[in-house]
Protein backbone atom coordinates (compact mmCIF):
# COMPACT_ATOMS: atom_id res chain seq x y z
CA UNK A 1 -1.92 8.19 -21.21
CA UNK A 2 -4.81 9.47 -19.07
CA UNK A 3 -4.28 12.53 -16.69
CA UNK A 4 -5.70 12.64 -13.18
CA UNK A 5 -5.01 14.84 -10.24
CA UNK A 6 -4.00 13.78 -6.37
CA UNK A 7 -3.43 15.77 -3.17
CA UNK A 8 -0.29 15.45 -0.56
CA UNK A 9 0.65 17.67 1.87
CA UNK A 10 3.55 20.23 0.95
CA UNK A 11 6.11 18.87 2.49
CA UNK A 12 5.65 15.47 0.58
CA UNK A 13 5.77 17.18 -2.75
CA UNK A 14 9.29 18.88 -1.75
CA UNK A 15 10.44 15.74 -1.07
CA UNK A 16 9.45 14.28 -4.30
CA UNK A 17 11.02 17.51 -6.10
CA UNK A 18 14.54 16.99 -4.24
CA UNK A 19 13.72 13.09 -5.27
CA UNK A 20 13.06 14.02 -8.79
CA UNK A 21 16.39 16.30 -8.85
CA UNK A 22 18.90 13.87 -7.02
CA UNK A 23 17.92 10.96 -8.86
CA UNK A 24 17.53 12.51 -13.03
CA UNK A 25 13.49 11.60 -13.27
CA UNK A 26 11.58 13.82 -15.46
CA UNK A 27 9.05 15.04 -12.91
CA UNK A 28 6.20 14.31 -10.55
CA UNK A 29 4.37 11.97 -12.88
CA UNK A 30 7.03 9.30 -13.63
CA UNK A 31 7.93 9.11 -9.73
CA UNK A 32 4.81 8.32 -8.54
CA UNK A 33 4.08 5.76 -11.74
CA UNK A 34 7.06 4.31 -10.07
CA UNK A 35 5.83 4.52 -6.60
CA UNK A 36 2.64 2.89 -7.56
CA UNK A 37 4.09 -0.06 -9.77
CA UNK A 38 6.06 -0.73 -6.68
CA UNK A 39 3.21 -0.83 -4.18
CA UNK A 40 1.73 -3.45 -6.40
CA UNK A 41 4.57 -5.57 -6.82
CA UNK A 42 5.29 -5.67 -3.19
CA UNK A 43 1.75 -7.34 -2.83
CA UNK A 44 2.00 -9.62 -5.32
CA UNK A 45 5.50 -10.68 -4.50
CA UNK A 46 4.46 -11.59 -0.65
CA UNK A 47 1.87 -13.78 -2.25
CA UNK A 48 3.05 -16.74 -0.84
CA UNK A 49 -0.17 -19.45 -0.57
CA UNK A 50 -0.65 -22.06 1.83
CA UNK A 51 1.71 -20.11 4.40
CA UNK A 52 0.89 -19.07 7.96
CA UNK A 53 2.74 -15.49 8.36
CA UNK A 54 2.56 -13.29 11.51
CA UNK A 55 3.01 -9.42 10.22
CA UNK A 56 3.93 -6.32 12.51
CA UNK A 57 2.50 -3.15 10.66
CA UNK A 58 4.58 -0.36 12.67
CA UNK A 59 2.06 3.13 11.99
CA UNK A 60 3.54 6.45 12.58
CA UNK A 61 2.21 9.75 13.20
CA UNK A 62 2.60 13.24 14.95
CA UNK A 63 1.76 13.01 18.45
CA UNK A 64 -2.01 13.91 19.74
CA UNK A 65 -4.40 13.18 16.98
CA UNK A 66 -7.17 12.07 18.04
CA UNK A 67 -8.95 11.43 14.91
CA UNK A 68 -5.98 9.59 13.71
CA UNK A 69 -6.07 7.33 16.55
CA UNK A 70 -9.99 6.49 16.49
CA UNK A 71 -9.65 5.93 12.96
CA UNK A 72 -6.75 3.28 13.62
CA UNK A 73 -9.06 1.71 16.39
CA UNK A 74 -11.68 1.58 13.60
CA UNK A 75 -9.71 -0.81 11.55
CA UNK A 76 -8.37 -2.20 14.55
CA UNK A 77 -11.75 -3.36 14.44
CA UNK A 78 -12.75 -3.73 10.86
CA UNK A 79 -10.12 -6.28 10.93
CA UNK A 80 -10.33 -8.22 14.63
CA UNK A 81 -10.37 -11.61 13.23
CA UNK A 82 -6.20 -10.82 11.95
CA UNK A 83 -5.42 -8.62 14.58
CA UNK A 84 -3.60 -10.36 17.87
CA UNK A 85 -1.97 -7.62 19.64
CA UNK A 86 -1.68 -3.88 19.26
CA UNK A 87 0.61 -1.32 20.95
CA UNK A 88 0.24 2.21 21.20
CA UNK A 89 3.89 4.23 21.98
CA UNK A 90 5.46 7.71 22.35
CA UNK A 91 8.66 8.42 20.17
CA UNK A 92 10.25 10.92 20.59
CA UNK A 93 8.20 13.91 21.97
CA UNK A 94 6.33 14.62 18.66
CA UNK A 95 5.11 11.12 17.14
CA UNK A 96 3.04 8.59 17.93
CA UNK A 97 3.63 4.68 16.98
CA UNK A 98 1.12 1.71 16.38
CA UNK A 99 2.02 -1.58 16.48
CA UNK A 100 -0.30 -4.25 15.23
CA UNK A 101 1.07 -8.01 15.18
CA UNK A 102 -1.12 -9.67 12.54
CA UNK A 103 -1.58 -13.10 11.35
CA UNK A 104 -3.57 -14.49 8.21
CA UNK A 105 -3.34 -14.95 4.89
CA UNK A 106 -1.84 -12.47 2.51
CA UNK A 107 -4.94 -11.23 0.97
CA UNK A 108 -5.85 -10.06 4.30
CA UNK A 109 -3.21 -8.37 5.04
CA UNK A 110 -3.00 -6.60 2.02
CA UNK A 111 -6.84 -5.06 2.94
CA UNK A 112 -5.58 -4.41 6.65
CA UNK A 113 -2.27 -2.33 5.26
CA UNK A 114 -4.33 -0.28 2.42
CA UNK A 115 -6.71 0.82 4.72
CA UNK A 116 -4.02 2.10 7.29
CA UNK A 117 -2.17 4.07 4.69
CA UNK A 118 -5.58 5.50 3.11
CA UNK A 119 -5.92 6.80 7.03
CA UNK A 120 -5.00 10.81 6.26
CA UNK A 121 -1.72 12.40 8.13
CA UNK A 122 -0.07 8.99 8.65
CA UNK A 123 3.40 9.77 8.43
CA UNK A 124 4.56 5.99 8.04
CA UNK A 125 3.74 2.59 7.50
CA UNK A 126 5.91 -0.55 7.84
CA UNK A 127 5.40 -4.24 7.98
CA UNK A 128 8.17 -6.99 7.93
CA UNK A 129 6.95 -10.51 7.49
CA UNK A 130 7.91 -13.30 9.31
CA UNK A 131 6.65 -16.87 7.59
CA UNK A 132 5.24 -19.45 9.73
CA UNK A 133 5.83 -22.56 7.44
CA UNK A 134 7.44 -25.55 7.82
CA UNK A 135 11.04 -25.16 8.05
CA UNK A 136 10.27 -20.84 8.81
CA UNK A 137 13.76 -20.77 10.55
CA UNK A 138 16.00 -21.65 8.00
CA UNK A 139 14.33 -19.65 5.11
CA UNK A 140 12.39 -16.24 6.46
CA UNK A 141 10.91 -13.91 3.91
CA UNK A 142 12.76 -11.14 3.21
CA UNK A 143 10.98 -7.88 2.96
């Protein structure tokens, strides 16, 4: 098995210690082999083709970062052809939220949401799915 190295704030890796201790793993390394499997699946599991989906991608992060912000506009724009709305909200008095309402094709999507959580000091990133397809009523994907 090869061996690399990755960065996360300290507060992250304290979480992933109490995670490792509450729930018996055997350290760092098999939680985030878990994590990642996961993030892959989820993306391959949404792959649903032919379908017209709208997404909202909810982004969270502390309040008054401006280089946060300019670098969400920057995919904002990276991605305007999928992007039909986006709303910018104060929670709380210490974060910020995002809301982009997106609609295309999975691939897409998957692009748009990597390159939000690649953006550093994002705190959270969501994105329910709601299918367009014929019939989208009775049978919505779950996420």
């Amino acid at each position: 098995m090869s061996v690399g190295s990755i960065s996360m704030p300290e507060v992250l890796l304290e979480h992933i210690d109490e995670f490792v201790d509450e729930h018996g793993y055997s350290g760092w390394s098999e939680v985030i082999r878990g994590s990642t499997r996961t993030l892959f699946e989820e993306f391959q599991a949404r792959n649903v083709d032919g379908q017209q989906h709208i997404y909202t991608v909810t982004v969270v992060f502390e309040y008054c970062q401006p280089t946060i912000q300019r670098r969400l506009t920057g995919v904002q724009h990276e991605y305007d052809a999928i992007v039909s709305a986006v709303t910018h909200s104060y929670v709380g008095n210490q974060y910020c939220m995002e809301l982009f309402v997106l609609e295309e094709i999975t691939e897409a999507i998957s692009g748009f949401v990597n390159t939000i959580r690649a953006v550093p000091d994002i705190l959270a990133v969501d994105y329910p799915i709601t299918s367009l397809s014929e019939g989208f009523r009775d049978h919505p994907i779950q996420t």
